[in-house]
N, C-alpha and C. Protein backbone atom coordinates (compact mmCIF):
# COMPACT_ATOMS: atom_id res chain seq x y z
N UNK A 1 0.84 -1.18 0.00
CA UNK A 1 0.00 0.00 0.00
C UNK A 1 0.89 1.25 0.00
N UNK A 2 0.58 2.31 -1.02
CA UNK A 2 1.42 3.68 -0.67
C UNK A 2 0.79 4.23 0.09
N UNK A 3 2.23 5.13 0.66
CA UNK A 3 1.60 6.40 1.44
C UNK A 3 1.01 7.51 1.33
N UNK A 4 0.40 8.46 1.02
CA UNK A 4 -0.25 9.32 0.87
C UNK A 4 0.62 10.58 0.19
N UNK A 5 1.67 10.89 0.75
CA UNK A 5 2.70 11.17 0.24
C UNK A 5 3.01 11.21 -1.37
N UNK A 6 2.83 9.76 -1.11
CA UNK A 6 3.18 9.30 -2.52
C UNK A 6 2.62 8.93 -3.77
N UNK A 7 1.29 9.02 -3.60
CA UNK A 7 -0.14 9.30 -4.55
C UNK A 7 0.66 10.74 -4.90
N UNK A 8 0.40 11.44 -3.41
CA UNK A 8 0.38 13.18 -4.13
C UNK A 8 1.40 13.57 -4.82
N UNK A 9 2.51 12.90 -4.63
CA UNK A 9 3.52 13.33 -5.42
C UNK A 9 3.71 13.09 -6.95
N UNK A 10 3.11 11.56 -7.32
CA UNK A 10 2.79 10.99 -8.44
C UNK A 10 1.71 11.74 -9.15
N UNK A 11 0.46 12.35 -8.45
CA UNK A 11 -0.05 13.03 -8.92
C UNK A 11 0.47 14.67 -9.80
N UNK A 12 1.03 15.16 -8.50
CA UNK A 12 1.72 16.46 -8.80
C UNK A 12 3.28 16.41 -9.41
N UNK A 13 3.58 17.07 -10.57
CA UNK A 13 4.95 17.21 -10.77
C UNK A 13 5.62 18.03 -9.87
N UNK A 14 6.80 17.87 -9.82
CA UNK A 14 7.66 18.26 -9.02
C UNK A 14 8.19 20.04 -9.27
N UNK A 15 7.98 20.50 -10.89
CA UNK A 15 7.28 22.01 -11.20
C UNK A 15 6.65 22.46 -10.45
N UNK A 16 5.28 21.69 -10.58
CA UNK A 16 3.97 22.48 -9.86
C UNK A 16 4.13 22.29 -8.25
N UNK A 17 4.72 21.52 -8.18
CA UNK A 17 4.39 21.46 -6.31
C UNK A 17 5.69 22.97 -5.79
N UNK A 18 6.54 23.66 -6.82
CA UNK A 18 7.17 24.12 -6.47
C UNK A 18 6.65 25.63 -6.78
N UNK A 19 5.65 25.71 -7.39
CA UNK A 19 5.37 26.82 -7.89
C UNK A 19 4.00 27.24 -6.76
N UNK A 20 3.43 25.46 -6.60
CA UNK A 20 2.54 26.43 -5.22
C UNK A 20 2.92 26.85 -4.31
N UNK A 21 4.11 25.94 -3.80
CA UNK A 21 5.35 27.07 -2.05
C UNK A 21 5.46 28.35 -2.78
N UNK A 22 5.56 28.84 -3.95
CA UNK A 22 6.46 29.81 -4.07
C UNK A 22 4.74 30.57 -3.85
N UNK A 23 3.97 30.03 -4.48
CA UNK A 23 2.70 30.82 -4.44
C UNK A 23 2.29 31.06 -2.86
N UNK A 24 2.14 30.18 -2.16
CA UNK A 24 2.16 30.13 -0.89
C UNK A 24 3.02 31.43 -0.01
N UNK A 25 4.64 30.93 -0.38
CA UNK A 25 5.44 31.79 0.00
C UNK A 25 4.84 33.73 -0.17
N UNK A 26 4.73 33.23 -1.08
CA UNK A 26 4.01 35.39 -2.16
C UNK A 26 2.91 35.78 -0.81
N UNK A 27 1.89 34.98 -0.94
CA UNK A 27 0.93 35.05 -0.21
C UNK A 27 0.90 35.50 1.80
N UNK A 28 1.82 35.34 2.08
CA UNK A 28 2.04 34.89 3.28
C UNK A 28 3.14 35.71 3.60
N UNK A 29 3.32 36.81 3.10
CA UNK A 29 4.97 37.52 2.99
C UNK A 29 4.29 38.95 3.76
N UNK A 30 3.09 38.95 3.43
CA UNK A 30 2.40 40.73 3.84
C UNK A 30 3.11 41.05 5.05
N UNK A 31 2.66 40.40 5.49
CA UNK A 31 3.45 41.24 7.12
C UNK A 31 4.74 40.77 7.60
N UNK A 32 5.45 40.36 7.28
CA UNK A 32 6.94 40.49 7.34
C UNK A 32 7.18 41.50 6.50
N UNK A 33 6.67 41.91 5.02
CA UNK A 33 7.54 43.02 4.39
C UNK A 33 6.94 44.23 5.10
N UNK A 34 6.02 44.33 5.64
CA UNK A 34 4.90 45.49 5.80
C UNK A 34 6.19 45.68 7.35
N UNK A 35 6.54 45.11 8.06
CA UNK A 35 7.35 45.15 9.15
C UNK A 35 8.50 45.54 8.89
N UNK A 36 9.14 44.96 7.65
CA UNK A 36 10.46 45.60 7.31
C UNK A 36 10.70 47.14 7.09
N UNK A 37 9.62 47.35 6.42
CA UNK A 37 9.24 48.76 5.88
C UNK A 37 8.89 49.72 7.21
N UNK A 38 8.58 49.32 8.25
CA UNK A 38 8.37 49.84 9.45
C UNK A 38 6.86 50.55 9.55
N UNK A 39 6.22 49.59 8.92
CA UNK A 39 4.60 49.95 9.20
C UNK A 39 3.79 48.54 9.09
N UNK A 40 4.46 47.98 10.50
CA UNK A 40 3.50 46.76 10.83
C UNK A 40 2.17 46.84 11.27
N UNK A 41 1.24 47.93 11.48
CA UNK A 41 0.16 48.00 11.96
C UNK A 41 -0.62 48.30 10.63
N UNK A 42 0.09 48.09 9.40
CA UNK A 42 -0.83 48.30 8.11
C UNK A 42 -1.53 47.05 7.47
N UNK A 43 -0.10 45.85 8.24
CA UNK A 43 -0.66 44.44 7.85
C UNK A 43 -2.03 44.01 8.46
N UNK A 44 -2.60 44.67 9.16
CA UNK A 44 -3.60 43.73 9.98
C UNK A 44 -4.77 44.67 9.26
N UNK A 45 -4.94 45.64 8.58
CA UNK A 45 -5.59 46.20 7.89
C UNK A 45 -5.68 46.14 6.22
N UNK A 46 -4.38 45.48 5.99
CA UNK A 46 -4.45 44.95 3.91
C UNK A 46 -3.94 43.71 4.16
N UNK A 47 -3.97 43.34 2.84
CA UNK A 47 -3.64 42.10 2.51
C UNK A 47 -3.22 42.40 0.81
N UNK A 48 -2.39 41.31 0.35
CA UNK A 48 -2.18 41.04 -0.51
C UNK A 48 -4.08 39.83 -1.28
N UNK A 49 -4.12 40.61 -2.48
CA UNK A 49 -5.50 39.99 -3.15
C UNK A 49 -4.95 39.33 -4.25
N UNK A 50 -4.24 39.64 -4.99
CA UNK A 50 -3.73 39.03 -6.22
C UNK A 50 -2.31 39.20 -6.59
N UNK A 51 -2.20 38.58 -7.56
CA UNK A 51 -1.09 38.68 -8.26
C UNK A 51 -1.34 38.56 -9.92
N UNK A 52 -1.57 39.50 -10.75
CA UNK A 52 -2.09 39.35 -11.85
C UNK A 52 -1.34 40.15 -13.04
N UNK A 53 -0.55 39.76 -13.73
CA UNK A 53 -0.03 40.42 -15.11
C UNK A 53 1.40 41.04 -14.40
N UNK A 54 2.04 40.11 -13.62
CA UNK A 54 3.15 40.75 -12.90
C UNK A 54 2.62 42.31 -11.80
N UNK A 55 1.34 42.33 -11.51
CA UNK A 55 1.22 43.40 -10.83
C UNK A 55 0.69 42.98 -9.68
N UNK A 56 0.86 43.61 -8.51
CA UNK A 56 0.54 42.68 -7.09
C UNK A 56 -0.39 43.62 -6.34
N UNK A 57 -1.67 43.02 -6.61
CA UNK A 57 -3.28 43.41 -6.08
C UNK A 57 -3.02 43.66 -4.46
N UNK A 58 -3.08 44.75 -3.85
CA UNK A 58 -3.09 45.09 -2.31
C UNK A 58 -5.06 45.81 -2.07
N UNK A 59 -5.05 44.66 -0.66
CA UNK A 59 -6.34 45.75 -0.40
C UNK A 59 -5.96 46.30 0.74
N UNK A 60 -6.83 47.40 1.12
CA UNK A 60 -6.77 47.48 1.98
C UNK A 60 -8.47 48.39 2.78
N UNK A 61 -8.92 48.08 4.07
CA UNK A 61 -10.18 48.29 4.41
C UNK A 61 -9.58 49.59 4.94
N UNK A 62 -9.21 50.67 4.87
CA UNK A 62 -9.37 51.95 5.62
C UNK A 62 -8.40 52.99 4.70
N UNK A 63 -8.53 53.97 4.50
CA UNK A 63 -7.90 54.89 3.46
C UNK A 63 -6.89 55.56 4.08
N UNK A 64 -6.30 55.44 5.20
CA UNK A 64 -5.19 55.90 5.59
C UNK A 64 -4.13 54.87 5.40
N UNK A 65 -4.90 53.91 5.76
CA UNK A 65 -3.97 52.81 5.41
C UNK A 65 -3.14 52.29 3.78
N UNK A 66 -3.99 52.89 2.49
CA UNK A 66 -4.10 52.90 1.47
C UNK A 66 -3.42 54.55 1.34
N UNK A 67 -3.10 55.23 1.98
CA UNK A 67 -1.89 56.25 2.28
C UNK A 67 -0.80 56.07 2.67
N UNK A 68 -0.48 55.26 3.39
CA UNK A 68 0.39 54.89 4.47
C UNK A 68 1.23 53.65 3.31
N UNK A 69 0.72 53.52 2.69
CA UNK A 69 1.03 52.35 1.86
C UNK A 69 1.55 53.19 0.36
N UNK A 70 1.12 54.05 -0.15
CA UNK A 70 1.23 54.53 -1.09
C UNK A 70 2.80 55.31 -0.72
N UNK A 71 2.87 55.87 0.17
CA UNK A 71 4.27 56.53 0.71
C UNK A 71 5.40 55.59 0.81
N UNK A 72 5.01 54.19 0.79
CA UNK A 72 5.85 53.19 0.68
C UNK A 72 6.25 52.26 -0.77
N UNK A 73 5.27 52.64 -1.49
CA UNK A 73 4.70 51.96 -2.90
C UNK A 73 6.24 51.19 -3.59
N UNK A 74 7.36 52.38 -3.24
CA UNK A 74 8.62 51.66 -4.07
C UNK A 74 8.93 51.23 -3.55
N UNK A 75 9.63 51.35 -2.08
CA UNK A 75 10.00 49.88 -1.26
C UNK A 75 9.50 48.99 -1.33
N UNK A 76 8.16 48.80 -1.24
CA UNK A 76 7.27 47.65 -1.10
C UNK A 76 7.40 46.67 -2.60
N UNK A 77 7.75 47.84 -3.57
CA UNK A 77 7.63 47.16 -4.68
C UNK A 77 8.96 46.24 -4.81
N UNK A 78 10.20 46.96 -4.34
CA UNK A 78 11.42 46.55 -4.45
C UNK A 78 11.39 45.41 -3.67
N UNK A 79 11.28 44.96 -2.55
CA UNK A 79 11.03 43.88 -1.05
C UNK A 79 10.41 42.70 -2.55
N UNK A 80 9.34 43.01 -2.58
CA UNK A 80 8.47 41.85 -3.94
C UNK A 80 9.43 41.56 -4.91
N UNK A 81 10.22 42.19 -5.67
CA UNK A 81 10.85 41.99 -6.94
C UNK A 81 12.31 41.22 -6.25
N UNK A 82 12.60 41.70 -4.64
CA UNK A 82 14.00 41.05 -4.56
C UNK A 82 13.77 39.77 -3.57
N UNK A 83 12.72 39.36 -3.73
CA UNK A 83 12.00 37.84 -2.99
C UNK A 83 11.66 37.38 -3.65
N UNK A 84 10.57 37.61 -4.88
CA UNK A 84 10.16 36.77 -5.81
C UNK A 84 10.79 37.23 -7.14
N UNK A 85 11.99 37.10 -7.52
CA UNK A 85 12.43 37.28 -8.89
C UNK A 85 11.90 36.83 -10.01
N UNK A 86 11.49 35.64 -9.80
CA UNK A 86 10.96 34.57 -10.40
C UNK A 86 9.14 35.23 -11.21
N UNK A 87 8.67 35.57 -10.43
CA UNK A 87 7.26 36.08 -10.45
C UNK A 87 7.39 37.26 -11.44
N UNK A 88 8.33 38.14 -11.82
CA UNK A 88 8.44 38.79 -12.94
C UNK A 88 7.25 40.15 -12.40
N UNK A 89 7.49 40.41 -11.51
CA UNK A 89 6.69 41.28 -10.43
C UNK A 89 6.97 43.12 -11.16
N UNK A 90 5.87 43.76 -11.70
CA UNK A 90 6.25 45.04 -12.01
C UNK A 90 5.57 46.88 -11.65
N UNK A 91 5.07 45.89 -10.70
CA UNK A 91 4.42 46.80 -10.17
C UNK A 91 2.45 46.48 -9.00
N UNK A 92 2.60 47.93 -8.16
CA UNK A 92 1.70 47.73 -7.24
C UNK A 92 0.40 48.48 -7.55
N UNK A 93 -0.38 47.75 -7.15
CA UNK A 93 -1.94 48.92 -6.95
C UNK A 93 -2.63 48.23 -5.48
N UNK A 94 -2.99 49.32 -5.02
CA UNK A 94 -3.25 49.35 -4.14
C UNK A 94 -4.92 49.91 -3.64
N UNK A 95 -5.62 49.17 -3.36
CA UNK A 95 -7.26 49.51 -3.44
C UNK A 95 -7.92 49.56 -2.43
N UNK A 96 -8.89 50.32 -2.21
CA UNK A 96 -9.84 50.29 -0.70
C UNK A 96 -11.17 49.30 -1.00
N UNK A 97 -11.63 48.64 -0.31
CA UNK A 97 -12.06 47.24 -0.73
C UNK A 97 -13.58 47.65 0.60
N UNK A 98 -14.45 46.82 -0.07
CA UNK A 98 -15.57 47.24 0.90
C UNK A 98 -15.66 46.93 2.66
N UNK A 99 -16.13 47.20 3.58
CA UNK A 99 -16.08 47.23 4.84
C UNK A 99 -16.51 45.65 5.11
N UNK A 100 -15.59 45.36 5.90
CA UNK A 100 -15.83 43.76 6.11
C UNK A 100 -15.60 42.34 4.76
N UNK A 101 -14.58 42.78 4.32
CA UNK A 101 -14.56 41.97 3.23
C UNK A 101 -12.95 41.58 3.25
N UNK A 102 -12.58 41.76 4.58
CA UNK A 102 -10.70 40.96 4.86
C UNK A 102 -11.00 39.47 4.62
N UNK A 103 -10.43 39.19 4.13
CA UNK A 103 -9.87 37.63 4.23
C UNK A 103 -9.85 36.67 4.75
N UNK A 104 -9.55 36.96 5.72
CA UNK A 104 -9.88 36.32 7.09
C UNK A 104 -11.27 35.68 7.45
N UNK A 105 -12.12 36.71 7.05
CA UNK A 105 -13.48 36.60 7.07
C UNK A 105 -14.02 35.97 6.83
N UNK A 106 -13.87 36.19 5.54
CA UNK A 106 -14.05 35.42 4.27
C UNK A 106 -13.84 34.02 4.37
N UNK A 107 -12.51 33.73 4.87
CA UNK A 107 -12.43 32.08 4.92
C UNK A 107 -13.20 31.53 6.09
N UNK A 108 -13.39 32.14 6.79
CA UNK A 108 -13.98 31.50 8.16
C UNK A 108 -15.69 31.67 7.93
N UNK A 109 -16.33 32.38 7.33
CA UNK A 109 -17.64 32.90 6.81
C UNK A 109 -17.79 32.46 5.81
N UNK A 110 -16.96 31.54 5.01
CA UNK A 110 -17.55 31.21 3.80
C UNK A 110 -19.37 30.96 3.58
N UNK A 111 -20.00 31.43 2.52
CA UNK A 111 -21.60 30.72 2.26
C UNK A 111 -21.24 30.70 0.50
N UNK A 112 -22.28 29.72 0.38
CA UNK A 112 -22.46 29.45 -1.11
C UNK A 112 -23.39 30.58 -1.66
N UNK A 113 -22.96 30.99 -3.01
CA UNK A 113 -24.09 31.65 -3.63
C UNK A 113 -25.36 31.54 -3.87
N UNK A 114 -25.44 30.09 -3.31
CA UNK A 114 -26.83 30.15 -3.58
C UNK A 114 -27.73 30.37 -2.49
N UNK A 115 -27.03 30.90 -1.20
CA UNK A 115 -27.98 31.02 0.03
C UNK A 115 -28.75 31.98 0.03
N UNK A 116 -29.55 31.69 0.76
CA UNK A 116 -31.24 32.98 1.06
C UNK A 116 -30.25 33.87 1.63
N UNK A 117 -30.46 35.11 1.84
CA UNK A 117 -30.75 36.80 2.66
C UNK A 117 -30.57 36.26 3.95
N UNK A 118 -31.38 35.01 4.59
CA UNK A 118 -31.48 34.53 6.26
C UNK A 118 -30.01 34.02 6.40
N UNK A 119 -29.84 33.49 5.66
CA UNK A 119 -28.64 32.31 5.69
C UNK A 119 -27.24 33.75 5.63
N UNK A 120 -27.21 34.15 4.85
CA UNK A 120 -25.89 35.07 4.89
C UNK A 120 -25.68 35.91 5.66
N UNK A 121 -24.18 35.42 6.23
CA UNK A 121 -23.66 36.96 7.65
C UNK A 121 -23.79 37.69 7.55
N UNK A 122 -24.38 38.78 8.17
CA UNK A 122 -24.07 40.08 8.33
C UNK A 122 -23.53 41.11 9.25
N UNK A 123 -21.93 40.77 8.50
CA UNK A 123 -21.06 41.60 9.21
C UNK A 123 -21.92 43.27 9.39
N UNK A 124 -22.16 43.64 8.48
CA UNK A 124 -22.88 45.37 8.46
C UNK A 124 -24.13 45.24 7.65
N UNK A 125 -25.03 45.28 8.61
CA UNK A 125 -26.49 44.74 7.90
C UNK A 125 -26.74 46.18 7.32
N UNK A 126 -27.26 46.08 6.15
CA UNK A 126 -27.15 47.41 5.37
C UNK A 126 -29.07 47.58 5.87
N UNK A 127 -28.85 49.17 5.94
CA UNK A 127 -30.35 49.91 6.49
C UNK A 127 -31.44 49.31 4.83
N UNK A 128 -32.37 48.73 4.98
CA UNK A 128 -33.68 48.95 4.43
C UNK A 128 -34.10 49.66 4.96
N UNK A 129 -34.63 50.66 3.34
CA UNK A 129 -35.85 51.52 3.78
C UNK A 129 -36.80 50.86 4.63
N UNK A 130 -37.78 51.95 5.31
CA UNK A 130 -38.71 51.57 5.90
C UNK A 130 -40.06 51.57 5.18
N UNK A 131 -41.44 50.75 5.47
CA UNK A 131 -42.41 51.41 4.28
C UNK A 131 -42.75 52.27 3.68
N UNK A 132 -42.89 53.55 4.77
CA UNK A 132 -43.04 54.64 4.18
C UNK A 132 -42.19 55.26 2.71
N UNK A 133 -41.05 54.86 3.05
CA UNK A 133 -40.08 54.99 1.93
C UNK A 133 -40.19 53.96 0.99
N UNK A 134 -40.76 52.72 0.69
CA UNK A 134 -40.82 52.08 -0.13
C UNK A 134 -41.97 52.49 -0.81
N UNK A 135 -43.40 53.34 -0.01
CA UNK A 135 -44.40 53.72 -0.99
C UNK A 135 -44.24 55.09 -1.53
N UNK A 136 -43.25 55.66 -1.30
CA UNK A 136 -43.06 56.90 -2.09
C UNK A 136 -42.20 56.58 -3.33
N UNK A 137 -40.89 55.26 -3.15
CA UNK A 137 -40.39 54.96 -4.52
C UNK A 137 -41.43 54.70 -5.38
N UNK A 138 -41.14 54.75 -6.58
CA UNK A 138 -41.87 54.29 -7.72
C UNK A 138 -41.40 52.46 -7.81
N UNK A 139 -42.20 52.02 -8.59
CA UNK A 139 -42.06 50.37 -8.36
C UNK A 139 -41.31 49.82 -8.79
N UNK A 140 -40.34 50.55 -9.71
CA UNK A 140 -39.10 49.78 -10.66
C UNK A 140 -38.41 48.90 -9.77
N UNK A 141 -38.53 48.73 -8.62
CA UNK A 141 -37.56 48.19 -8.12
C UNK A 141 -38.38 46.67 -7.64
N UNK A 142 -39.50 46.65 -8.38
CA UNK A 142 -40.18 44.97 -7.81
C UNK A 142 -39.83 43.40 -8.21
N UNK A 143 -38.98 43.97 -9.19
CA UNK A 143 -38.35 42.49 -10.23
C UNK A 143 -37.20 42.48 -9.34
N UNK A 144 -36.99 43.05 -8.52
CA UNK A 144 -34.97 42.54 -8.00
C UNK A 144 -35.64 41.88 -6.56
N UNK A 145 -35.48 40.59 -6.37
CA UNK A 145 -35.41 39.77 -5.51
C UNK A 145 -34.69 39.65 -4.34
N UNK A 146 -33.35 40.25 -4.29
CA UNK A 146 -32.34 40.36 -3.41
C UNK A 146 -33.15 41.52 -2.53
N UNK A 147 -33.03 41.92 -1.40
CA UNK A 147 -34.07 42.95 -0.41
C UNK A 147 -32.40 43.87 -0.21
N UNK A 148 -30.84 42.93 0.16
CA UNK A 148 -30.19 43.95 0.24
C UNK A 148 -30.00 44.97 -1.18
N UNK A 149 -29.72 44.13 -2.19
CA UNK A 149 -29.36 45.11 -3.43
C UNK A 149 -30.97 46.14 -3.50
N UNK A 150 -31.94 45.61 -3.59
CA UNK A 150 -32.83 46.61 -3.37
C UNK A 150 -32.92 47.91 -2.21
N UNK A 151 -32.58 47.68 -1.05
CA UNK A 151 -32.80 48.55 -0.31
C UNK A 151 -31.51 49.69 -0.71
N UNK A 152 -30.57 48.88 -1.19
CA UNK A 152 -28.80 50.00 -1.75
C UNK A 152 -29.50 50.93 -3.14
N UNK A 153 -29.88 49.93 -3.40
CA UNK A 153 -30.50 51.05 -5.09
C UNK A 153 -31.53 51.85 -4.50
N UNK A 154 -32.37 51.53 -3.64
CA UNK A 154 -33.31 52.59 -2.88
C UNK A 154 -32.60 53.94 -2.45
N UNK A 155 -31.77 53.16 -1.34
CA UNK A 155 -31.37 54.57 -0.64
C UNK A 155 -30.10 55.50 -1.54
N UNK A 156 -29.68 55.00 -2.62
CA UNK A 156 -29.23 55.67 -3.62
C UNK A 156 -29.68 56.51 -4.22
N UNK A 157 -30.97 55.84 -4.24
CA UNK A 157 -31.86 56.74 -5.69
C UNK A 157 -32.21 58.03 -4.63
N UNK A 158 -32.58 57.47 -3.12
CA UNK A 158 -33.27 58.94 -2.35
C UNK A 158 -31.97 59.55 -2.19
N UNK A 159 -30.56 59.28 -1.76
CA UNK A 159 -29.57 60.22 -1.34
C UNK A 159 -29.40 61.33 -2.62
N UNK A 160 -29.42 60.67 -3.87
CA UNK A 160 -29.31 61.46 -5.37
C UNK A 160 -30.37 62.53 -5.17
N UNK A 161 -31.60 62.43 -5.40
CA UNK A 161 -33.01 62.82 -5.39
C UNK A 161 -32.63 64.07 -4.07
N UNK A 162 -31.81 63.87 -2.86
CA UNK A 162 -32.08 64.64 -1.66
C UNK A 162 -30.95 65.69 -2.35
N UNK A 163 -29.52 65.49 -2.83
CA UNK A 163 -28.53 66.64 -3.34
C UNK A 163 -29.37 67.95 -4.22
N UNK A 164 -28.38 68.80 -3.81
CA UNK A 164 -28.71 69.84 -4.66
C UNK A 164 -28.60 69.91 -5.99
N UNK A 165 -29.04 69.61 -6.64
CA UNK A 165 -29.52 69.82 -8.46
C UNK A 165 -29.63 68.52 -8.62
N UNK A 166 -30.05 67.33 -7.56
CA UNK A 166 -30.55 65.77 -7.81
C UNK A 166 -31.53 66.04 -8.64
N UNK A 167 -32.10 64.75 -9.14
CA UNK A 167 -32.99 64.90 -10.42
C UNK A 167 -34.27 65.76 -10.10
């Protein structure tokens, strides 16, 4: 009988099993470089999201932090290019990403797409209008099934409608 080991290895070439550590490695680097750079309190607020076309996807949930990061943009870029040579790394962007949507979260909160409104967490339960405000909208909004995307296009349409020269 083999060991388990040894399925996986037969399975996986010895390329690919080296390209996921290195992927692994990429992944898992945020806060050691974010420390080198001497702004370790930025790691617990971004993360690395991608790696796509040699350019390395940063989020981050708070806009100072997405400052704080931008003042660093070439170090940070240099730290990436002199760790992963290999990755052909050419650059950063750096994005503010919606409230409650770290990573972390995410893996521990996973739900399938196909769950009800009941079934899905809500880290920040977004305000539905109340009736009164649903009988003053007009009805366009009776074909969308989702109650959160409805109540966001609601209170959109009234925040627009409330500005000065709104429709």
């Amino acid at each position: 009988m083999k060991r388990i080991g040894e399925i996986i290895s037969s399975i996986f070439d010895e390329n690919m099993m080296k390209k996921a550590d290195e992927s692994s490695a990429f992944f898992s680097c945020w806060k050691d470089i974010t420390e080198k750079n001497g702004i370790p309190a930025v790691a617990a607020h971004s993360w690395i999201k991608s790696l796509d076309n040699g350019l390395v996807w940063i989020e981050v949930n708070h806009p100072g932090c997405k400052q704080i990061l931008q003042t660093k943009e070439r170090k940070l870029l240099y730290d990436f290019r002199y760790r992963f040579p290999q990755m052909g790394i050419s650059g950063i962007s750096i994005m503010l990403c919606r409230p409650g949507t770290h990573p972390e979260k995410a893996k521990s909160e996973s739900v399938s797409e196909t769950a009800t409104e009941e079934e899905r967490p809500q880290d920040n339960p977004i305000e539905i209008p109340n009736a009164m405000d649903v009988q003053e909208q007009n009805h366009e909004y009776d074909a969308i099934k989702n109650r959160t995307l409805k109540g966001l296009l609601m209170r959109l349409e009234k925040n627009i409608a409330e500005r000065p020269g709104g429709r």
